[in-house]
PDB file of N, CA and C in Angstrom:
ATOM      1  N   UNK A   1      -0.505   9.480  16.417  1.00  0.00           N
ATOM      2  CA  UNK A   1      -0.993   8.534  15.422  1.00  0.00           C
ATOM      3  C   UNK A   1       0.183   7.948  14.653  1.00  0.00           C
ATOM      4  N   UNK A   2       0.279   6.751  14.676  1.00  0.00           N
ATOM      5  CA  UNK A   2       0.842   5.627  13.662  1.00  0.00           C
ATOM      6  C   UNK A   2       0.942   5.919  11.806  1.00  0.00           C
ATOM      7  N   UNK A   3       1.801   5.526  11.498  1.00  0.00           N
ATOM      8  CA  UNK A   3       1.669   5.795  10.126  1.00  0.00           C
ATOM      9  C   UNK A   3       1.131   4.770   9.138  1.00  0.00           C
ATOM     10  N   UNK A   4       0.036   5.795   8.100  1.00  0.00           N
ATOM     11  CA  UNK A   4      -0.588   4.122   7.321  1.00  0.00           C
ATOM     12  C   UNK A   4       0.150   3.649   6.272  1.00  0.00           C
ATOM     13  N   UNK A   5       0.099   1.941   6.044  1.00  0.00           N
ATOM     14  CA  UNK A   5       0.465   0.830   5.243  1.00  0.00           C
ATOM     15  C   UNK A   5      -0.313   0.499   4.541  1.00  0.00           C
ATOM     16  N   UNK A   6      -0.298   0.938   3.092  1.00  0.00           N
ATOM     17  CA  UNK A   6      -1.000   0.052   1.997  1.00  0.00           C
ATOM     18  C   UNK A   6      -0.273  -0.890   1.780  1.00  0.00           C
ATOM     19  N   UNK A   7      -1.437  -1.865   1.343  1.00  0.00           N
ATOM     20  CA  UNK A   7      -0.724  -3.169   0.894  1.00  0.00           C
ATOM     21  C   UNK A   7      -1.627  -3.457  -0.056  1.00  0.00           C
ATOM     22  N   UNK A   8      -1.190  -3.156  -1.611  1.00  0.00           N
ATOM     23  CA  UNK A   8      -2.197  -2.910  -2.407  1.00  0.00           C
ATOM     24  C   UNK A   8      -2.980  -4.272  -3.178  1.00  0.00           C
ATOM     25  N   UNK A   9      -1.844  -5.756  -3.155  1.00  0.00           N
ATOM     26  CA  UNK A   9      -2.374  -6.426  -3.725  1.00  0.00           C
ATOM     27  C   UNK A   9      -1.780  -7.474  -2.641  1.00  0.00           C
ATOM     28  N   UNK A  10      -2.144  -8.778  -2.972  1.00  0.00           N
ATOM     29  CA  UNK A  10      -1.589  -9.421  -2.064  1.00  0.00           C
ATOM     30  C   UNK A  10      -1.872 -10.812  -2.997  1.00  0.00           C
ATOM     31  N   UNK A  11      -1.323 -11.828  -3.424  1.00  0.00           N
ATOM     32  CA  UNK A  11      -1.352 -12.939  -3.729  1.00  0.00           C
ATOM     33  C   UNK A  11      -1.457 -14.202  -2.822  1.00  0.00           C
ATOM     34  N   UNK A  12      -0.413 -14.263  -1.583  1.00  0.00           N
ATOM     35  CA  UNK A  12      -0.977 -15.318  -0.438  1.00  0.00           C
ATOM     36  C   UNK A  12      -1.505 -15.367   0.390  1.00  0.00           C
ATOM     37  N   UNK A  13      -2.617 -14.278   0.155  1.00  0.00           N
ATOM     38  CA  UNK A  13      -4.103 -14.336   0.753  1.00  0.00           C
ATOM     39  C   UNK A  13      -3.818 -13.873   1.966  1.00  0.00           C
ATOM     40  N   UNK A  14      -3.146 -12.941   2.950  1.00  0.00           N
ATOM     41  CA  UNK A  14      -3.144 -12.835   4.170  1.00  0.00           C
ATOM     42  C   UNK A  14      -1.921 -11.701   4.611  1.00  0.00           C
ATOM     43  N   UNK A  15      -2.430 -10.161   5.306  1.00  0.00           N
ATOM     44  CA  UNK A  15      -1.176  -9.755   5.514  1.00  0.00           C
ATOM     45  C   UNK A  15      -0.901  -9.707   6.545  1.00  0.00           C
ATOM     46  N   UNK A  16      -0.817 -11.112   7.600  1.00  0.00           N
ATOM     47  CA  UNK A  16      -0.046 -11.219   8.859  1.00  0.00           C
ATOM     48  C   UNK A  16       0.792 -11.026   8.913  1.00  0.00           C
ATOM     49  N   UNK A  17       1.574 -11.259   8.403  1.00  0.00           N
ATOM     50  CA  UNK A  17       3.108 -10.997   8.311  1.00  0.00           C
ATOM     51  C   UNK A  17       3.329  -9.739   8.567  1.00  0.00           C
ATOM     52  N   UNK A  18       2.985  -9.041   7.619  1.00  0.00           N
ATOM     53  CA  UNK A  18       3.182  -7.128   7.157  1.00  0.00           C
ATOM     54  C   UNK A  18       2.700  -6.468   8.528  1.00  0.00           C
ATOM     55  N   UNK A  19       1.540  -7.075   9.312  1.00  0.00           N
ATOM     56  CA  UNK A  19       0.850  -6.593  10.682  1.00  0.00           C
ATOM     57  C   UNK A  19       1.947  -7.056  11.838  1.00  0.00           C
ATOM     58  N   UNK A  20       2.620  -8.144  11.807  1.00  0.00           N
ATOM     59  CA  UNK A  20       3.660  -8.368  12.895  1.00  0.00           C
ATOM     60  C   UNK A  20       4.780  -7.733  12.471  1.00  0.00           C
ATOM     61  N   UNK A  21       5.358  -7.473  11.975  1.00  0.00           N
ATOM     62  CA  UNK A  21       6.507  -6.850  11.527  1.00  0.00           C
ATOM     63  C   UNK A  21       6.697  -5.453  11.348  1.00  0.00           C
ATOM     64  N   UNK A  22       5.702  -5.094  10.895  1.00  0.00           N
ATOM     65  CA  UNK A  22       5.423  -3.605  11.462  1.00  0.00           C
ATOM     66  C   UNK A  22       5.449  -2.619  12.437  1.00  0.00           C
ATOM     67  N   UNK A  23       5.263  -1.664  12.529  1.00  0.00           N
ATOM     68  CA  UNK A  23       5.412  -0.980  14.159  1.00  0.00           C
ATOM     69  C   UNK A  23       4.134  -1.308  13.966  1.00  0.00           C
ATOM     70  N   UNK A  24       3.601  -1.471  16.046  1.00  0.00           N
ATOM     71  CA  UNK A  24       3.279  -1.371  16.570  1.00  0.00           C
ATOM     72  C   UNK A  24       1.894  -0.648  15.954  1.00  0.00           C
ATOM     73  N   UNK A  25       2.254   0.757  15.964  1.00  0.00           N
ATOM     74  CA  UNK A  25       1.147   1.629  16.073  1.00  0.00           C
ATOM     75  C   UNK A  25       0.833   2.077  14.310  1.00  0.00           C
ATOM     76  N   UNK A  26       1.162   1.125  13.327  1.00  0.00           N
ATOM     77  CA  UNK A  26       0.888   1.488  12.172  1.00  0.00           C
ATOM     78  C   UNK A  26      -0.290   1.280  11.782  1.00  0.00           C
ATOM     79  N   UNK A  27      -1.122   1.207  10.926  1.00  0.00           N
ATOM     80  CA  UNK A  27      -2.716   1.305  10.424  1.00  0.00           C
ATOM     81  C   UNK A  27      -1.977   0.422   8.601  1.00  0.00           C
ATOM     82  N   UNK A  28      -2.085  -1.247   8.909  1.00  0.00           N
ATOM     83  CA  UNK A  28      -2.230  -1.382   7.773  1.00  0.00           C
ATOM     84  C   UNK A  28      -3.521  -1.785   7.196  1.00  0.00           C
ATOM     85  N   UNK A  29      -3.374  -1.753   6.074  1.00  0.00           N
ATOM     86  CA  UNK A  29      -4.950  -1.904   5.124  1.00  0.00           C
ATOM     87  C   UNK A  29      -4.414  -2.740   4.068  1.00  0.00           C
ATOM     88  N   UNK A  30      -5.117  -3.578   3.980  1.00  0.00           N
ATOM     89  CA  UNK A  30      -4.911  -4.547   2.363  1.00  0.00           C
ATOM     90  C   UNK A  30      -6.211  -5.040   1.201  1.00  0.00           C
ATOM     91  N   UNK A  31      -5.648  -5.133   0.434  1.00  0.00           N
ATOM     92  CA  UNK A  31      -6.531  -4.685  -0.447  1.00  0.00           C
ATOM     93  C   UNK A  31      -6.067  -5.562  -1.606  1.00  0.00           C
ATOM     94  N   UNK A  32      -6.955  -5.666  -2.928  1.00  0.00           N
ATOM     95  CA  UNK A  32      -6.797  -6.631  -4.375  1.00  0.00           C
ATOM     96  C   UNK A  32      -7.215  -5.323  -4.952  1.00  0.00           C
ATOM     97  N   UNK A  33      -6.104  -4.289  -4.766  1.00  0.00           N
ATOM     98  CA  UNK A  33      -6.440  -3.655  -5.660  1.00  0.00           C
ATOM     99  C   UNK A  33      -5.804  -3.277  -7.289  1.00  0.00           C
ATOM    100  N   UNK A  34      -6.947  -3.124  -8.387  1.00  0.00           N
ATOM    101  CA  UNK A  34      -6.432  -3.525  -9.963  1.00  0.00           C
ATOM    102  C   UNK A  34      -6.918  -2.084 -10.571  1.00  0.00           C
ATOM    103  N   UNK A  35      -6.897  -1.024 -10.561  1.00  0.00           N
ATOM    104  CA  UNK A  35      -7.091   0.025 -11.407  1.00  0.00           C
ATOM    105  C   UNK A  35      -6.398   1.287 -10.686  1.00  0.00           C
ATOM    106  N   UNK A  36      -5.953   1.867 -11.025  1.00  0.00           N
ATOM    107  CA  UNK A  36      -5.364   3.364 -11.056  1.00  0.00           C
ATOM    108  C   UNK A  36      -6.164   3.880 -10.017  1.00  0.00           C
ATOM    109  N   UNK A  37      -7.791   3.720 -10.017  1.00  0.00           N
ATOM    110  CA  UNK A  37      -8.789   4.754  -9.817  1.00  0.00           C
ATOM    111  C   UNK A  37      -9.095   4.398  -7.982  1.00  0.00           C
ATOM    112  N   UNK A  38      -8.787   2.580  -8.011  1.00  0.00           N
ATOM    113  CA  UNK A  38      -8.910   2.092  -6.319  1.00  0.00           C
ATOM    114  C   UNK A  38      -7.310   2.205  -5.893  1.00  0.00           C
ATOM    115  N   UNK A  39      -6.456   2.328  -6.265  1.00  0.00           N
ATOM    116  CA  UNK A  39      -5.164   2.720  -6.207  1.00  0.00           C
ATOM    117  C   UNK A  39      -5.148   3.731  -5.411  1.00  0.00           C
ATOM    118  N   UNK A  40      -5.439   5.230  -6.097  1.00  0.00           N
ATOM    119  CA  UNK A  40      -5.789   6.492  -5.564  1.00  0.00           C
ATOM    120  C   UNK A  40      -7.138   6.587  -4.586  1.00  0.00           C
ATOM    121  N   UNK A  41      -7.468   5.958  -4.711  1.00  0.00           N
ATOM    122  CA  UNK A  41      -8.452   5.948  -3.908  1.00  0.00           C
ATOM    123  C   UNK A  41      -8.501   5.420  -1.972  1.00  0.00           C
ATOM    124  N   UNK A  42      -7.473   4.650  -2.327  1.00  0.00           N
ATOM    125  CA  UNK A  42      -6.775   3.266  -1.145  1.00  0.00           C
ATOM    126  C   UNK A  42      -5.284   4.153  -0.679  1.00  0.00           C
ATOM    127  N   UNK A  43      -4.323   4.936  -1.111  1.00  0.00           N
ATOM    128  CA  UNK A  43      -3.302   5.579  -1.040  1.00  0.00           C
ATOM    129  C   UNK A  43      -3.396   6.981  -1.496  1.00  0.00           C
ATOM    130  N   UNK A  44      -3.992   7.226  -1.272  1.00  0.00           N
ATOM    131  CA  UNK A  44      -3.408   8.867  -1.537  1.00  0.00           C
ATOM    132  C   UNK A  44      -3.114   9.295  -0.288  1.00  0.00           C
ATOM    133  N   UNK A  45      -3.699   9.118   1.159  1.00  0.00           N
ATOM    134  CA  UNK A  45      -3.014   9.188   2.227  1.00  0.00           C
ATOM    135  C   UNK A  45      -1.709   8.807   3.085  1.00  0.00           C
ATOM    136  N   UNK A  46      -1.194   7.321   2.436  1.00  0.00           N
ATOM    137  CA  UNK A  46      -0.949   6.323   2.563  1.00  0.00           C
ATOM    138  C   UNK A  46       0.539   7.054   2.950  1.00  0.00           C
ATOM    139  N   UNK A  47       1.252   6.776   4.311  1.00  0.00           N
ATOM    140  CA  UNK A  47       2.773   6.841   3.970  1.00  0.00           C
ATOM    141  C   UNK A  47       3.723   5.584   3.397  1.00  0.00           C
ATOM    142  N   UNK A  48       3.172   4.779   3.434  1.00  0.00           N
ATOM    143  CA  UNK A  48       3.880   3.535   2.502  1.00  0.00           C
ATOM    144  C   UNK A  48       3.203   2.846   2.039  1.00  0.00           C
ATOM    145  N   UNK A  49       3.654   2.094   1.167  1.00  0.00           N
ATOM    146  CA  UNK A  49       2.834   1.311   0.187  1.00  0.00           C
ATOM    147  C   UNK A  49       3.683  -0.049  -0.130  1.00  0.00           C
ATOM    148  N   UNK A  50       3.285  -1.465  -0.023  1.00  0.00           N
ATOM    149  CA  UNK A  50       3.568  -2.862  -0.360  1.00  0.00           C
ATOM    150  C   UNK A  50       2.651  -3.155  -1.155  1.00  0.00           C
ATOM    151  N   UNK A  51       3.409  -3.126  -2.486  1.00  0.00           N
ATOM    152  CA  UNK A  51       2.780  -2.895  -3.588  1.00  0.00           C
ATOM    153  C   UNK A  51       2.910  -4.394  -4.679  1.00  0.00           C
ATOM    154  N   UNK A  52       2.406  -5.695  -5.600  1.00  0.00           N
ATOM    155  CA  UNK A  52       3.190  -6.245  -6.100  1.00  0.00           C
ATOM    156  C   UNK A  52       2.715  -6.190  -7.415  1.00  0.00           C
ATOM    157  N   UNK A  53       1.476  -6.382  -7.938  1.00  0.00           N
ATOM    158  CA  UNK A  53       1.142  -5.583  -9.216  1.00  0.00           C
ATOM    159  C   UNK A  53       0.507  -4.667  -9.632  1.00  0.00           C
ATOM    160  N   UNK A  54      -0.359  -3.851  -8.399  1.00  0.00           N
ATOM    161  CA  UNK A  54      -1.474  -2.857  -8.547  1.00  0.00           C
ATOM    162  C   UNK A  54      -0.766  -1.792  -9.851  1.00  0.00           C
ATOM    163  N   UNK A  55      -1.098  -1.404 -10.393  1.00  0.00           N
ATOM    164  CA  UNK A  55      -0.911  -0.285 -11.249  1.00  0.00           C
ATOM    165  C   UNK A  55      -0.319   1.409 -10.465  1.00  0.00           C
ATOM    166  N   UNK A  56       1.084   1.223 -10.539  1.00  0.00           N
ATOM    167  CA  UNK A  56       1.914   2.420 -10.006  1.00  0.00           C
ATOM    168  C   UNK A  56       1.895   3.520 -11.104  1.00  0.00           C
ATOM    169  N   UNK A  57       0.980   4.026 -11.707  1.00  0.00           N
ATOM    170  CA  UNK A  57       1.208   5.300 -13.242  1.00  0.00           C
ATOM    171  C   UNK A  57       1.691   6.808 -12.316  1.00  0.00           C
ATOM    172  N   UNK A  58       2.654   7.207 -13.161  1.00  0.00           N
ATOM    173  CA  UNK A  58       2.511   8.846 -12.699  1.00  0.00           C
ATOM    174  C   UNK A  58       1.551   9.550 -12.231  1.00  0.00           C
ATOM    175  N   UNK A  59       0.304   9.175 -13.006  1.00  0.00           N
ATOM    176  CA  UNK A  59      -0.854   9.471 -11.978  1.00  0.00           C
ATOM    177  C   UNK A  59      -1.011   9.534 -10.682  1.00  0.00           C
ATOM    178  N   UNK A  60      -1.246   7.485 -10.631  1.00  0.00           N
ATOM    179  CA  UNK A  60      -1.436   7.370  -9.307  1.00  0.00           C
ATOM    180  C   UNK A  60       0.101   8.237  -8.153  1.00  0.00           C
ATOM    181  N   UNK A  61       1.359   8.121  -8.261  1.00  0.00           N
ATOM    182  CA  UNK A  61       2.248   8.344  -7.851  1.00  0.00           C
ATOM    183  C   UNK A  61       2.037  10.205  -7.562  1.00  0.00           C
ATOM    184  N   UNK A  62       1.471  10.628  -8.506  1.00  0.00           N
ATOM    185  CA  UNK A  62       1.312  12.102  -8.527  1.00  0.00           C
ATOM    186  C   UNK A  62       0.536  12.418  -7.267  1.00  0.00           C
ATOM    187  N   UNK A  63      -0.799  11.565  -7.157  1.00  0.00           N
ATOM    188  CA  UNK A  63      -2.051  11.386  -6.159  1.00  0.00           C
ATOM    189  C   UNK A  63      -1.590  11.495  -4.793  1.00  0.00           C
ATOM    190  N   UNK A  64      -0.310  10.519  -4.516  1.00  0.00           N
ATOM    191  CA  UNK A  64       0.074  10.015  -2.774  1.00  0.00           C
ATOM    192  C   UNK A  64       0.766  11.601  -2.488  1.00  0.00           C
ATOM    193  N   UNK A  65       0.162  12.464  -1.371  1.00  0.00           N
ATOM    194  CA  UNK A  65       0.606  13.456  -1.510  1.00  0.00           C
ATOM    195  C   UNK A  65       1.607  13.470   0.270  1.00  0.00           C
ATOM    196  N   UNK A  66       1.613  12.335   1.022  1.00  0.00           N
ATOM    197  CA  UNK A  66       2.803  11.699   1.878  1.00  0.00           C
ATOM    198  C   UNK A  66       3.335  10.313   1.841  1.00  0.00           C
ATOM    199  N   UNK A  67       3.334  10.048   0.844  1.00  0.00           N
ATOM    200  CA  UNK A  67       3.844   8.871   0.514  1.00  0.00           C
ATOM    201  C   UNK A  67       5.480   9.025   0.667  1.00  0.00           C
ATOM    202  N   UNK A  68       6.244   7.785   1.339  1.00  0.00           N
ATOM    203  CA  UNK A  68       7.793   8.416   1.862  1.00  0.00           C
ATOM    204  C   UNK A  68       8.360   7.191   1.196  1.00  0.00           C
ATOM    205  N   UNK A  69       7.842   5.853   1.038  1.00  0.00           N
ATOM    206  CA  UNK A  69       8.507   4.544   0.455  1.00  0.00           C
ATOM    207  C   UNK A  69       7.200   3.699  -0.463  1.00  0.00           C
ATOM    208  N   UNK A  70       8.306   3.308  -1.040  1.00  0.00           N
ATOM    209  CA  UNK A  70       7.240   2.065  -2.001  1.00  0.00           C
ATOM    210  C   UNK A  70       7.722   0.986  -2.053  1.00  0.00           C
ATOM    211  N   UNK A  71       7.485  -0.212  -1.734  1.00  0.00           N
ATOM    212  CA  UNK A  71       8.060  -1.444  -1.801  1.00  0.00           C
ATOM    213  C   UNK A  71       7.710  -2.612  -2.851  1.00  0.00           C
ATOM    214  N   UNK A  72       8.012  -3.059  -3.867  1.00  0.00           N
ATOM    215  CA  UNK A  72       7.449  -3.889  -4.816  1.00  0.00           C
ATOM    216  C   UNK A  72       7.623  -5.512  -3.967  1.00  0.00           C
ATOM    217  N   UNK A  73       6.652  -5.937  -3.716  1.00  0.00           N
ATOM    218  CA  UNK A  73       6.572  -7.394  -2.872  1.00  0.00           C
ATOM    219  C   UNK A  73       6.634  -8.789  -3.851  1.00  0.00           C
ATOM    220  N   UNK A  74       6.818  -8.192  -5.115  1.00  0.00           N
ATOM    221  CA  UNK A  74       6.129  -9.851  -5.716  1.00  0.00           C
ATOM    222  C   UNK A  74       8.038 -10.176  -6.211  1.00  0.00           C
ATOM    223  N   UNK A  75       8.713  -9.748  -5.626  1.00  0.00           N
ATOM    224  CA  UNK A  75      10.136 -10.139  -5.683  1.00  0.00           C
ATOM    225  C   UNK A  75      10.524 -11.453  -4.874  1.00  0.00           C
TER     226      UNK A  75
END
């Protein structure tokens, strides 16, 4: 099995990009997600995360229990 890609918020509507560029055998998921609670809910499995404003709290960060990278996208 492939490793999964959150992509927690997305502003230009589409994560083709993130799906071609990716390996192959990854499992991404995207999402508008805005609270702590769909955060953890969407990543706590997650080994990476493309993230650009979803709410990152110690919490949620505490939650991802294989999380290996985090990428802030709205750069």
């Amino acid at each position: 099995m492939g490793i999964k890609v959150v992509v927690t918020d997305c502003s230009w509507g589409s994560i083709d990009v993130e799906k071609e560029y990716l390996p192959e055998n990854a499992l991404v998921e995207g999402y508008q997600l805005k609270t702590e609670e769909k955060v953890i809910e969407a990543c706590s499995d997650a080994d990476a995360i493309l993230s650009e404003y979803a709410p990152l709290s110690s919490k949620v960060l505490k939650s991802m229990k294989k999380c290996k990278i985090i990428s802030n996208t709205a750069i």
